[in-house]
C-alpha atoms as a PDB file:
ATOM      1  CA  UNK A   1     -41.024 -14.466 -31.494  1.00  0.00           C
ATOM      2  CA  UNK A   2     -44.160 -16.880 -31.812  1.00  0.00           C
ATOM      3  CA  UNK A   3     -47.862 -16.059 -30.952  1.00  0.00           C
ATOM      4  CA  UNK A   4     -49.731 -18.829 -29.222  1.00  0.00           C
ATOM      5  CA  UNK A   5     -53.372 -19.234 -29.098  1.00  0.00           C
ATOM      6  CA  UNK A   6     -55.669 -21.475 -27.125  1.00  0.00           C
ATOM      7  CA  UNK A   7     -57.801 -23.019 -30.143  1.00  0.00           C
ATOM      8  CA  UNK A   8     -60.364 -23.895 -27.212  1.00  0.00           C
ATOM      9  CA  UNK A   9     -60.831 -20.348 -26.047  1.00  0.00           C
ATOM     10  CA  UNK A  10     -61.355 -18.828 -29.874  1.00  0.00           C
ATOM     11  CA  UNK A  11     -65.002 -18.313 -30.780  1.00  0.00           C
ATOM     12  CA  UNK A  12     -64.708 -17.465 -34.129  1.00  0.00           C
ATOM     13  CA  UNK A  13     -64.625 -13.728 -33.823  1.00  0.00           C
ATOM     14  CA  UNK A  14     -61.939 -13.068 -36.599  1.00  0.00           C
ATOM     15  CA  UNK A  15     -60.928  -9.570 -34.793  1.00  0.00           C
ATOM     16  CA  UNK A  16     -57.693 -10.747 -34.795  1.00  0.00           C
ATOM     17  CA  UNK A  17     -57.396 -11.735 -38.839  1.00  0.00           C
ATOM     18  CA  UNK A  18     -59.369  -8.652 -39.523  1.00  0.00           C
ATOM     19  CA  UNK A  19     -56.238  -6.463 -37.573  1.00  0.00           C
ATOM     20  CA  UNK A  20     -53.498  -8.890 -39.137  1.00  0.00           C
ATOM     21  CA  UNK A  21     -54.799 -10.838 -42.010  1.00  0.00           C
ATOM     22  CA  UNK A  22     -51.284 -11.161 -43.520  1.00  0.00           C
ATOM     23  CA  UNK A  23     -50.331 -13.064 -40.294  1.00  0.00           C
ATOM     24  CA  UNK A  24     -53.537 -14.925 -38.474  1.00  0.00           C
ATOM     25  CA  UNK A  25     -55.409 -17.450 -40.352  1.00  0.00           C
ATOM     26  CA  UNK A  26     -59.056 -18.473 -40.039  1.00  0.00           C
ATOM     27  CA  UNK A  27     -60.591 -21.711 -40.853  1.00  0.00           C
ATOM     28  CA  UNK A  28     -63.733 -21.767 -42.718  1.00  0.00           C
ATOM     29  CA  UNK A  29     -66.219 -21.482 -40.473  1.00  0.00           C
ATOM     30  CA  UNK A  30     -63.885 -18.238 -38.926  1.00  0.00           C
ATOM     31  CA  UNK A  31     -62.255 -19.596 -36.384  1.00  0.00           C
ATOM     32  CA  UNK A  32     -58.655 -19.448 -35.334  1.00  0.00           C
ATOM     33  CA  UNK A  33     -56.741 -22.061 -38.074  1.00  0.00           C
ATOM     34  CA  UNK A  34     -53.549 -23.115 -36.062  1.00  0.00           C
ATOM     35  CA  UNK A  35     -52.637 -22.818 -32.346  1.00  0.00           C
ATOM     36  CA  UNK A  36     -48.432 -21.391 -33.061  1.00  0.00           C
ATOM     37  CA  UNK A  37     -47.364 -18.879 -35.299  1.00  0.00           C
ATOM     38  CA  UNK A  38     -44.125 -17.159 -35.992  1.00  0.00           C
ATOM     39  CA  UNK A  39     -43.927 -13.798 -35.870  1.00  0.00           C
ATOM     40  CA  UNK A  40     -42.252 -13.207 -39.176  1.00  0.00           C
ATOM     41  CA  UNK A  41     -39.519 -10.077 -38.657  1.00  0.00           C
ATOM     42  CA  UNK A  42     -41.054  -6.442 -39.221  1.00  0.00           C
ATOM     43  CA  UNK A  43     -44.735  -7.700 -37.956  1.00  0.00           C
ATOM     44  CA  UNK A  44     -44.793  -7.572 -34.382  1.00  0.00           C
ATOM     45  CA  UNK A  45     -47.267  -4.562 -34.230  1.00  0.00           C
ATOM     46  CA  UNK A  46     -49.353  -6.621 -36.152  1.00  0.00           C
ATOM     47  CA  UNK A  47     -48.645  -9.401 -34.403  1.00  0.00           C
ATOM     48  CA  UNK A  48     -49.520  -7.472 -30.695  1.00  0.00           C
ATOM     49  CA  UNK A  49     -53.024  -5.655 -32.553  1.00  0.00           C
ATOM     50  CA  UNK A  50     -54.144  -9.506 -33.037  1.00  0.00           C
ATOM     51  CA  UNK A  51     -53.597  -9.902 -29.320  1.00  0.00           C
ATOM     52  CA  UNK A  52     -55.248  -6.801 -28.258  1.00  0.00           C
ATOM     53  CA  UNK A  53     -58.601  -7.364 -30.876  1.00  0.00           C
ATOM     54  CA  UNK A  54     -59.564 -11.017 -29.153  1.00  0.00           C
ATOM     55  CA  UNK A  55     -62.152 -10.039 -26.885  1.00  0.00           C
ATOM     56  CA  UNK A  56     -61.616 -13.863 -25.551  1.00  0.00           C
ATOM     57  CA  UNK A  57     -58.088 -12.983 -24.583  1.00  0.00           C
ATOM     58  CA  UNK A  58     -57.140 -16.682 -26.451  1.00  0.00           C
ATOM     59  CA  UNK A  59     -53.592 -15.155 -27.794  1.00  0.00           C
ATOM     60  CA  UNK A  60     -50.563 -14.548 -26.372  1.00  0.00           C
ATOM     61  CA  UNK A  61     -47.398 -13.356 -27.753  1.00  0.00           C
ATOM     62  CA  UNK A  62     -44.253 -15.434 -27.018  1.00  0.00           C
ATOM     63  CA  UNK A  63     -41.145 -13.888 -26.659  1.00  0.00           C
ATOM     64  CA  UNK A  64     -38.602 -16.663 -25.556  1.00  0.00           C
END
């Protein structure tokens, strides 16, 4: 399990680090640090209240 997010769509509003911060990372100015993550076992809720706090909709989760 991976989440993807489009680095173009992120604006920076850190909803998604401030659900997860164990699991999404932020670059210093607060935006979105890398565009694939795994989805380390145990921290798929997490992982899916990330996905749910973008109000950009710029992650996905990746189940394949």
């Amino acid at each position: 399990m991976r989440i993807h997010i489009e680095l173009d769509q992120c604006e920076g509003h850190g909803l998604c680090a401030a659900t997860a911060p164990d699991l999404y990372d932020l670059d210093a100015e607060g935006y979105a640090a890398k565009a694939d993550l795994h989805v380390p076992e145990g921290m798929l809720d997490k992982a899916e209240s990330g996905v749910s706090a973008c109000p950009m909709r710029a992650i996905r989760l990746i189940t394949q």
